[in-house]
C-alpha atoms as a PDB file:
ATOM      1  CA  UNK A   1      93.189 144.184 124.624  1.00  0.00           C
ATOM      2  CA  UNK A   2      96.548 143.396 124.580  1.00  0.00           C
ATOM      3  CA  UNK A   3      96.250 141.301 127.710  1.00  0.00           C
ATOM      4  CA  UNK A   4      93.809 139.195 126.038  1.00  0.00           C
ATOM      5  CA  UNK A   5      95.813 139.093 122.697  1.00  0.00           C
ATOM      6  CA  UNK A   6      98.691 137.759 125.138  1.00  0.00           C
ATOM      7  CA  UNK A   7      96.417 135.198 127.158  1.00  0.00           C
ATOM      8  CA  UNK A   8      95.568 133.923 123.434  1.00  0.00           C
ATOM      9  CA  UNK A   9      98.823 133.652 121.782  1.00  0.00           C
ATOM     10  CA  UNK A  10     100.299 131.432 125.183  1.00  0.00           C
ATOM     11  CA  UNK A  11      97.233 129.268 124.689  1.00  0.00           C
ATOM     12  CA  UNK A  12      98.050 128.607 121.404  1.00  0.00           C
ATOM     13  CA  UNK A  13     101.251 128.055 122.334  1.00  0.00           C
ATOM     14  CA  UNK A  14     101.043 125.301 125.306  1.00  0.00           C
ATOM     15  CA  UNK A  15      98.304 123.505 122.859  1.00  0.00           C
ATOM     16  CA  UNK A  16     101.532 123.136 120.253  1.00  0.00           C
ATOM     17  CA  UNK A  17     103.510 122.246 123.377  1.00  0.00           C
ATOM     18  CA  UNK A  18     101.382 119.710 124.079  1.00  0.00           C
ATOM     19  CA  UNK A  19     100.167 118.080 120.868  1.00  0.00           C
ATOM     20  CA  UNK A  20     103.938 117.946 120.086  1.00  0.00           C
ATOM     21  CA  UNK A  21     104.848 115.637 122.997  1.00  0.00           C
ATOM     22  CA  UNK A  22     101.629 113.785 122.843  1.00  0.00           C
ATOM     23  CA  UNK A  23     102.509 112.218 119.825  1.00  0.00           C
ATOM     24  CA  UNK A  24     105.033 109.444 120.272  1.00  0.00           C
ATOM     25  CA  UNK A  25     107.173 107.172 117.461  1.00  0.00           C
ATOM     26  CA  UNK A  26     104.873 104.192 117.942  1.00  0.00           C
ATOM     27  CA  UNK A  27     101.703 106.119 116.906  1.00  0.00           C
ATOM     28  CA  UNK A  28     102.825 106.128 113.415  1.00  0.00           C
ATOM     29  CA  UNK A  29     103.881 102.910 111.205  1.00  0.00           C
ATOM     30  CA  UNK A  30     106.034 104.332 108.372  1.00  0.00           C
ATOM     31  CA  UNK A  31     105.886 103.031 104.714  1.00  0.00           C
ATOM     32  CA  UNK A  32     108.625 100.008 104.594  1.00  0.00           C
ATOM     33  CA  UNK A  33     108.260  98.576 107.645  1.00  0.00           C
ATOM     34  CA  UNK A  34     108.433  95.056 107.737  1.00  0.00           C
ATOM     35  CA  UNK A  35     105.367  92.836 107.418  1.00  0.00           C
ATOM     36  CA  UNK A  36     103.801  89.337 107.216  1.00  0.00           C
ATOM     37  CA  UNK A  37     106.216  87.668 104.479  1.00  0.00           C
ATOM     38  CA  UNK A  38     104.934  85.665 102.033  1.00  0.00           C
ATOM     39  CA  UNK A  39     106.414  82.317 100.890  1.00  0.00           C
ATOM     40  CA  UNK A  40     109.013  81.829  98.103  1.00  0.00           C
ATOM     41  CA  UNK A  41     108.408  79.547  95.334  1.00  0.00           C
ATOM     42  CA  UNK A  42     110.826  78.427  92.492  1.00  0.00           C
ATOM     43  CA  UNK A  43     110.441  76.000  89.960  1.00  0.00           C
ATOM     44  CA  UNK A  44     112.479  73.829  88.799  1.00  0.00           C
ATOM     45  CA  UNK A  45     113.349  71.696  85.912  1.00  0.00           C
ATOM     46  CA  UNK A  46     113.244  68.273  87.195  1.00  0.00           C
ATOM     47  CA  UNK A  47     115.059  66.919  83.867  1.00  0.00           C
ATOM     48  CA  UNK A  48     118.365  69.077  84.362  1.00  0.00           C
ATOM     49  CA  UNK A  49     118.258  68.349  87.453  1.00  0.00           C
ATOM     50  CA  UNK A  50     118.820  64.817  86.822  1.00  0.00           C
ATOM     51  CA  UNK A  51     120.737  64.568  84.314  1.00  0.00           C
ATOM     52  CA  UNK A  52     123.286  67.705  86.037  1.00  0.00           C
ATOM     53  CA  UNK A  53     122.192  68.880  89.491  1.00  0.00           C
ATOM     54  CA  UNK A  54     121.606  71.832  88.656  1.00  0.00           C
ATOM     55  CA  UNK A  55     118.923  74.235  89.495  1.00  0.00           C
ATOM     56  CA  UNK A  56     117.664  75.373  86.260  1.00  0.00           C
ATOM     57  CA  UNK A  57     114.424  77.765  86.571  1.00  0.00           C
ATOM     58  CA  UNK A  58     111.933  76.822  84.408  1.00  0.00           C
ATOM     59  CA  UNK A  59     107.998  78.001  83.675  1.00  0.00           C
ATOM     60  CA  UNK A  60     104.898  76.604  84.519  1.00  0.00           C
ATOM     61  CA  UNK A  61     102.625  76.708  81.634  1.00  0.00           C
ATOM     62  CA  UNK A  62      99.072  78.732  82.527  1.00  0.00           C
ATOM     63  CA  UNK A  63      99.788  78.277  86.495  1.00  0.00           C
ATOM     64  CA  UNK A  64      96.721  78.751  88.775  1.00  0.00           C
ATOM     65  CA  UNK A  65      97.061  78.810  92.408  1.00  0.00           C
ATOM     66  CA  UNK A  66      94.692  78.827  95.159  1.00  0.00           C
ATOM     67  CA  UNK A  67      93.720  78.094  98.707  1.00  0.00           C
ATOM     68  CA  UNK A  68      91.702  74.889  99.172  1.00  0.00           C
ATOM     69  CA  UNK A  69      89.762  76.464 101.363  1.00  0.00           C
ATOM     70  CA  UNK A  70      89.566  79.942 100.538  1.00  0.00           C
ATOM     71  CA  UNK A  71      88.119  82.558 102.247  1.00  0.00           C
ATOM     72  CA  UNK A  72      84.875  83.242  99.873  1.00  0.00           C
ATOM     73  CA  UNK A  73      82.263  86.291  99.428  1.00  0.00           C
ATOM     74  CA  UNK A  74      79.041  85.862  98.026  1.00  0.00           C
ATOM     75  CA  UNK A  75      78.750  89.437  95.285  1.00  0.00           C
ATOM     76  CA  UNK A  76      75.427  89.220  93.698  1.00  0.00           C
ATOM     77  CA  UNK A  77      74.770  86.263  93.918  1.00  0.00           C
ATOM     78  CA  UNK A  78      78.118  84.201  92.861  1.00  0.00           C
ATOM     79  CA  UNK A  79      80.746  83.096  95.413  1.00  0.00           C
ATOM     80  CA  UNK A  80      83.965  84.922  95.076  1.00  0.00           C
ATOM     81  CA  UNK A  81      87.456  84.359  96.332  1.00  0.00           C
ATOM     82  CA  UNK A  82      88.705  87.299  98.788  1.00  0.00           C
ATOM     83  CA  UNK A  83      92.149  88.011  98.148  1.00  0.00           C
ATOM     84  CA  UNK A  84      92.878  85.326  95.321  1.00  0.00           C
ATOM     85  CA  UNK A  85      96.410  84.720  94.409  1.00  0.00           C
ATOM     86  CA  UNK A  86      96.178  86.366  91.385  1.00  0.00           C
ATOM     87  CA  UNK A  87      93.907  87.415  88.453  1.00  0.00           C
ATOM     88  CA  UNK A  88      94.644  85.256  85.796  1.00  0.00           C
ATOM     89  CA  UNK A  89      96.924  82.101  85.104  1.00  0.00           C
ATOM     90  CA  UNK A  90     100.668  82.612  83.994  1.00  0.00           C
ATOM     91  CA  UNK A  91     103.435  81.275  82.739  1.00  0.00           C
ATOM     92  CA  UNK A  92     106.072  82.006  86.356  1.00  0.00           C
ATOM     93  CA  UNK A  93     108.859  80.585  87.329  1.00  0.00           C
ATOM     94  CA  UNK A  94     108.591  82.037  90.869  1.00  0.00           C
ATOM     95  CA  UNK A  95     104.957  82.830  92.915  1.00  0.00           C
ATOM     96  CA  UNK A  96     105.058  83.924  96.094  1.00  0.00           C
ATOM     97  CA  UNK A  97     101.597  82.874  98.281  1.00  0.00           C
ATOM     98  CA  UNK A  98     100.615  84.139 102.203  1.00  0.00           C
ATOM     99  CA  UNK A  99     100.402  81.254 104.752  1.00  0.00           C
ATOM    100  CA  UNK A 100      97.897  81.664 107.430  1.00  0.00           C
ATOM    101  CA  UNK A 101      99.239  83.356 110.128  1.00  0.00           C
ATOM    102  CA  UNK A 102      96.223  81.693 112.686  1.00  0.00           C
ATOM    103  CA  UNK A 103      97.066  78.237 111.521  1.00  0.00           C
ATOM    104  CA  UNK A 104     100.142  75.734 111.367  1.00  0.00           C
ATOM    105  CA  UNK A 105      99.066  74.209 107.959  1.00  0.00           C
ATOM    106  CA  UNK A 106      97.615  75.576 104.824  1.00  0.00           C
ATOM    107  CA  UNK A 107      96.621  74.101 101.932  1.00  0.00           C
ATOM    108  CA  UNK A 108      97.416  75.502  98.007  1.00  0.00           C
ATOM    109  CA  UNK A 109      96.321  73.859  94.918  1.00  0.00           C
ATOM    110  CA  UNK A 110      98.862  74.402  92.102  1.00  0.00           C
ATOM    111  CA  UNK A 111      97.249  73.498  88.799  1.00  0.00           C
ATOM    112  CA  UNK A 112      99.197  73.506  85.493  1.00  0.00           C
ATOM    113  CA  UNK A 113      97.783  74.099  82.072  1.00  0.00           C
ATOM    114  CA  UNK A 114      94.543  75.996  84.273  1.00  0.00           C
ATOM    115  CA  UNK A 115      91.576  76.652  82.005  1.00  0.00           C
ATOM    116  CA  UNK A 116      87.716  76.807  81.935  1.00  0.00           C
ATOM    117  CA  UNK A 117      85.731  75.067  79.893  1.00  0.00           C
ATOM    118  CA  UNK A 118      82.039  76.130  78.000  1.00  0.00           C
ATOM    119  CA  UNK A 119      80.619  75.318  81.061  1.00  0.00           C
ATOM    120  CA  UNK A 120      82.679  76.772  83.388  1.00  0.00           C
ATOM    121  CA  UNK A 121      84.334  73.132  84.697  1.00  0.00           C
ATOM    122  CA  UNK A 122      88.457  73.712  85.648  1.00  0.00           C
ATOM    123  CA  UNK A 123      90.647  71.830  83.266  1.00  0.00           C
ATOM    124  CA  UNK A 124      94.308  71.209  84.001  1.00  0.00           C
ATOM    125  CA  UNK A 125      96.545  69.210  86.237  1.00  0.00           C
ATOM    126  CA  UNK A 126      96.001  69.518  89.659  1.00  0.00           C
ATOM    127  CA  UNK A 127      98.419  69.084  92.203  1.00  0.00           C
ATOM    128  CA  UNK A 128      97.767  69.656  96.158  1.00  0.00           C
ATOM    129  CA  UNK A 129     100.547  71.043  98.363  1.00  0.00           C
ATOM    130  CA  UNK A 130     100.126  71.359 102.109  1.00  0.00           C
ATOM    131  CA  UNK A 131     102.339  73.581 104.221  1.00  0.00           C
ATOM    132  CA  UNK A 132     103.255  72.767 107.756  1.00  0.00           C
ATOM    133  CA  UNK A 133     105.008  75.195 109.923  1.00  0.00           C
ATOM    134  CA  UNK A 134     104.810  77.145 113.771  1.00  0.00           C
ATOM    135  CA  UNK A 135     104.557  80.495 113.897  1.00  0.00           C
ATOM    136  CA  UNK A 136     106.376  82.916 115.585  1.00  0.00           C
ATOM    137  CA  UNK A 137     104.476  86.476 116.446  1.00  0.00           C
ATOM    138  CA  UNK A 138     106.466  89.777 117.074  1.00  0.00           C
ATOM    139  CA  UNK A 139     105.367  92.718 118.203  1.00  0.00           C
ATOM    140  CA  UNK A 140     106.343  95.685 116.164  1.00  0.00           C
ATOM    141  CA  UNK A 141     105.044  98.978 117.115  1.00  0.00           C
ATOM    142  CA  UNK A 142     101.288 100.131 118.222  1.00  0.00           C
ATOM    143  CA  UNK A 143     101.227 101.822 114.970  1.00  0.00           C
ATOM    144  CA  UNK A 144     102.409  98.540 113.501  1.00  0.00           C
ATOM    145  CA  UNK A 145     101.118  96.087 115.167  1.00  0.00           C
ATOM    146  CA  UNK A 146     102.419  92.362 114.779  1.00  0.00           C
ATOM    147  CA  UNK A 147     104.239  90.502 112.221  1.00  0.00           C
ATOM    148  CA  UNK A 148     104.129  86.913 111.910  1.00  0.00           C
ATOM    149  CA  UNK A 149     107.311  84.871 110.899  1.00  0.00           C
ATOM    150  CA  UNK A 150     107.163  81.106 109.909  1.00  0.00           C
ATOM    151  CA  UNK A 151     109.105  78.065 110.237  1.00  0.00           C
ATOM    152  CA  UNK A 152     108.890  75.041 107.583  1.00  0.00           C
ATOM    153  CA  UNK A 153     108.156  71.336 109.774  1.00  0.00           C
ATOM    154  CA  UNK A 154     111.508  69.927 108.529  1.00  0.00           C
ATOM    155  CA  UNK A 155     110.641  66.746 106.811  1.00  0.00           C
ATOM    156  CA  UNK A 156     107.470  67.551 106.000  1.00  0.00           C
ATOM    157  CA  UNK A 157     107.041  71.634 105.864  1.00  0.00           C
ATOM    158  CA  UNK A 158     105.687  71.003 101.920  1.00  0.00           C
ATOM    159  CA  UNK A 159     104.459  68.083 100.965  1.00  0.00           C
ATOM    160  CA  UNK A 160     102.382  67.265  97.807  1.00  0.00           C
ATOM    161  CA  UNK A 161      99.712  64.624  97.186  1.00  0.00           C
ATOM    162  CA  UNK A 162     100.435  62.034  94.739  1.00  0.00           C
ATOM    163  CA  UNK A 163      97.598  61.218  92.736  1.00  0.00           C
ATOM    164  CA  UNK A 164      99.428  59.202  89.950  1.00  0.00           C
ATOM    165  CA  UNK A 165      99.299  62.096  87.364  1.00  0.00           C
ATOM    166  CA  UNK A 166     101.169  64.990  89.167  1.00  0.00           C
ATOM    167  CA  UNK A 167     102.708  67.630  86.964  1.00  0.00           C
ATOM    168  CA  UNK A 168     105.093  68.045  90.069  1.00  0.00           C
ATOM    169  CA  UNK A 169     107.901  65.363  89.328  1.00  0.00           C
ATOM    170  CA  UNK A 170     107.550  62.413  92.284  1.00  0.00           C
ATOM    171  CA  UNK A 171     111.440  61.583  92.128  1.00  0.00           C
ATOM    172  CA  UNK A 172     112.134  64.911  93.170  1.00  0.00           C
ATOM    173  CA  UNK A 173     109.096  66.280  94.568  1.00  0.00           C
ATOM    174  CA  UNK A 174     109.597  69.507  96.254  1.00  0.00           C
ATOM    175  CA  UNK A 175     112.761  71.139  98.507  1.00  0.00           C
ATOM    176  CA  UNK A 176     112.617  73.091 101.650  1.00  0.00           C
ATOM    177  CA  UNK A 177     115.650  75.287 100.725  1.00  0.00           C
ATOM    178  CA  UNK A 178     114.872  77.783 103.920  1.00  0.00           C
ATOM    179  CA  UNK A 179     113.130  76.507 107.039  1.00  0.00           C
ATOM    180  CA  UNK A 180     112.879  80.077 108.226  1.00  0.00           C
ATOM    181  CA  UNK A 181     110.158  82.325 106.555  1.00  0.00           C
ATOM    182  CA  UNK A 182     110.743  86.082 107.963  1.00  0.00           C
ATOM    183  CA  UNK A 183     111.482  87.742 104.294  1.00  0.00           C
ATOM    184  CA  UNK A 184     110.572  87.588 100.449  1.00  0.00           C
ATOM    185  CA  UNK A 185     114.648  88.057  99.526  1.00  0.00           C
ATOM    186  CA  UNK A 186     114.917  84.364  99.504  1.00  0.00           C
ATOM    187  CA  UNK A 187     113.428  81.332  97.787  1.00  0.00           C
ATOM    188  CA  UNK A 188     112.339  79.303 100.618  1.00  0.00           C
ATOM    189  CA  UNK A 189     110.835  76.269  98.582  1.00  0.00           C
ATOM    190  CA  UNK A 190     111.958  74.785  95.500  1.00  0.00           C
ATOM    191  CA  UNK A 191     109.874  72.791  93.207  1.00  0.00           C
ATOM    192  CA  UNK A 192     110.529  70.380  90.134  1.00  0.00           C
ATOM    193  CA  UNK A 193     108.209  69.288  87.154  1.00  0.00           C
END
């Protein structure tokens, strides 16, 4: 008996030994490890900064934003938006929006004043912004996976389409203040209305 007691317990004990080494640093992706970032937004008040240069933050008034071409699910019946940017429209100074990490451009509108009418029609002031940028992939961990980091085209890494009534000031437009998109800490575009 006690030779099978003994045969047990040194099972039990090389299956510890074993699961303990089997399990390596890569198989687990701990909370706060870096991911995907999303891109910085400020606005800007176009005004001060033409009468001062300087940056003054100031809010959009019932800001919507979403993709162009968002990626859509059809829930009983009615085509949804997967992911939107948010729930409802707010008055921000500062959004922060994913780019598409498959892509080198991606599309946002940015509409001002968003509402729906009686019938369900948008109202506001629409304004198109299209981001161009490569992407960089880095491997992080099994566990982990990849992250993507960005870089803004330089001339043209945001540009807007004028359509004669932009909210987005035309004089001023919209600043690449970082090129390089690999963390939220920093605003990496600037806009002024």
């Amino acid at each position: 008996m006690k030779k099978l007691s003994f045969i047990g317990i040194l099972g039990m004990l090389m299956t510890l030994i074993f699961l303990s080494f089997s399990c390596e640093k890569d198989d687990i992706c701990v909370e706060g490890t870096i991911t995907t970032p999303l891109l910085v937004i400020e606005f800007f008040d176009a005004e001060v900064f033409n009468a001062t240069g300087e940056d003054v933050l100031k809010n959009t008034s019932d800001l919507w934003v979403e993709a162009v071409d968002p990626n859509t699910e059809v829930i009983n019946g009615v085509e949804v938006i997967v992911d939107p940017i948010q729930g409802t429209p707010q008055a921000v100074n500062t959004v922060s929006i994913p780019l598409r990490t498959m892509e080198d451009v991606t599309e946002y509108r940015f509409i001002k004043d968003y509402a729906l009418d009686d019938d369900g029609i948008q109202l506001g002031n629409e304004d198109i912004i299209t981001f161009n940028y490569s992407r960089e992939e880095i491997f992080l961990s099994r566990a982990c996976g990849y992250v993507t980091n960005f870089e803004l085209s330089g001339f043209d890494g945001a540009d807007v389409t004028f359509d004669g009534d932009n909210w987005i000031d035309p004089s001023l437009g919209i600043r690449i203040a970082e090129t390089i998109v690999q963390n939220e800490t920093v605003t990496h575009v600037k806009i002024y209305h």
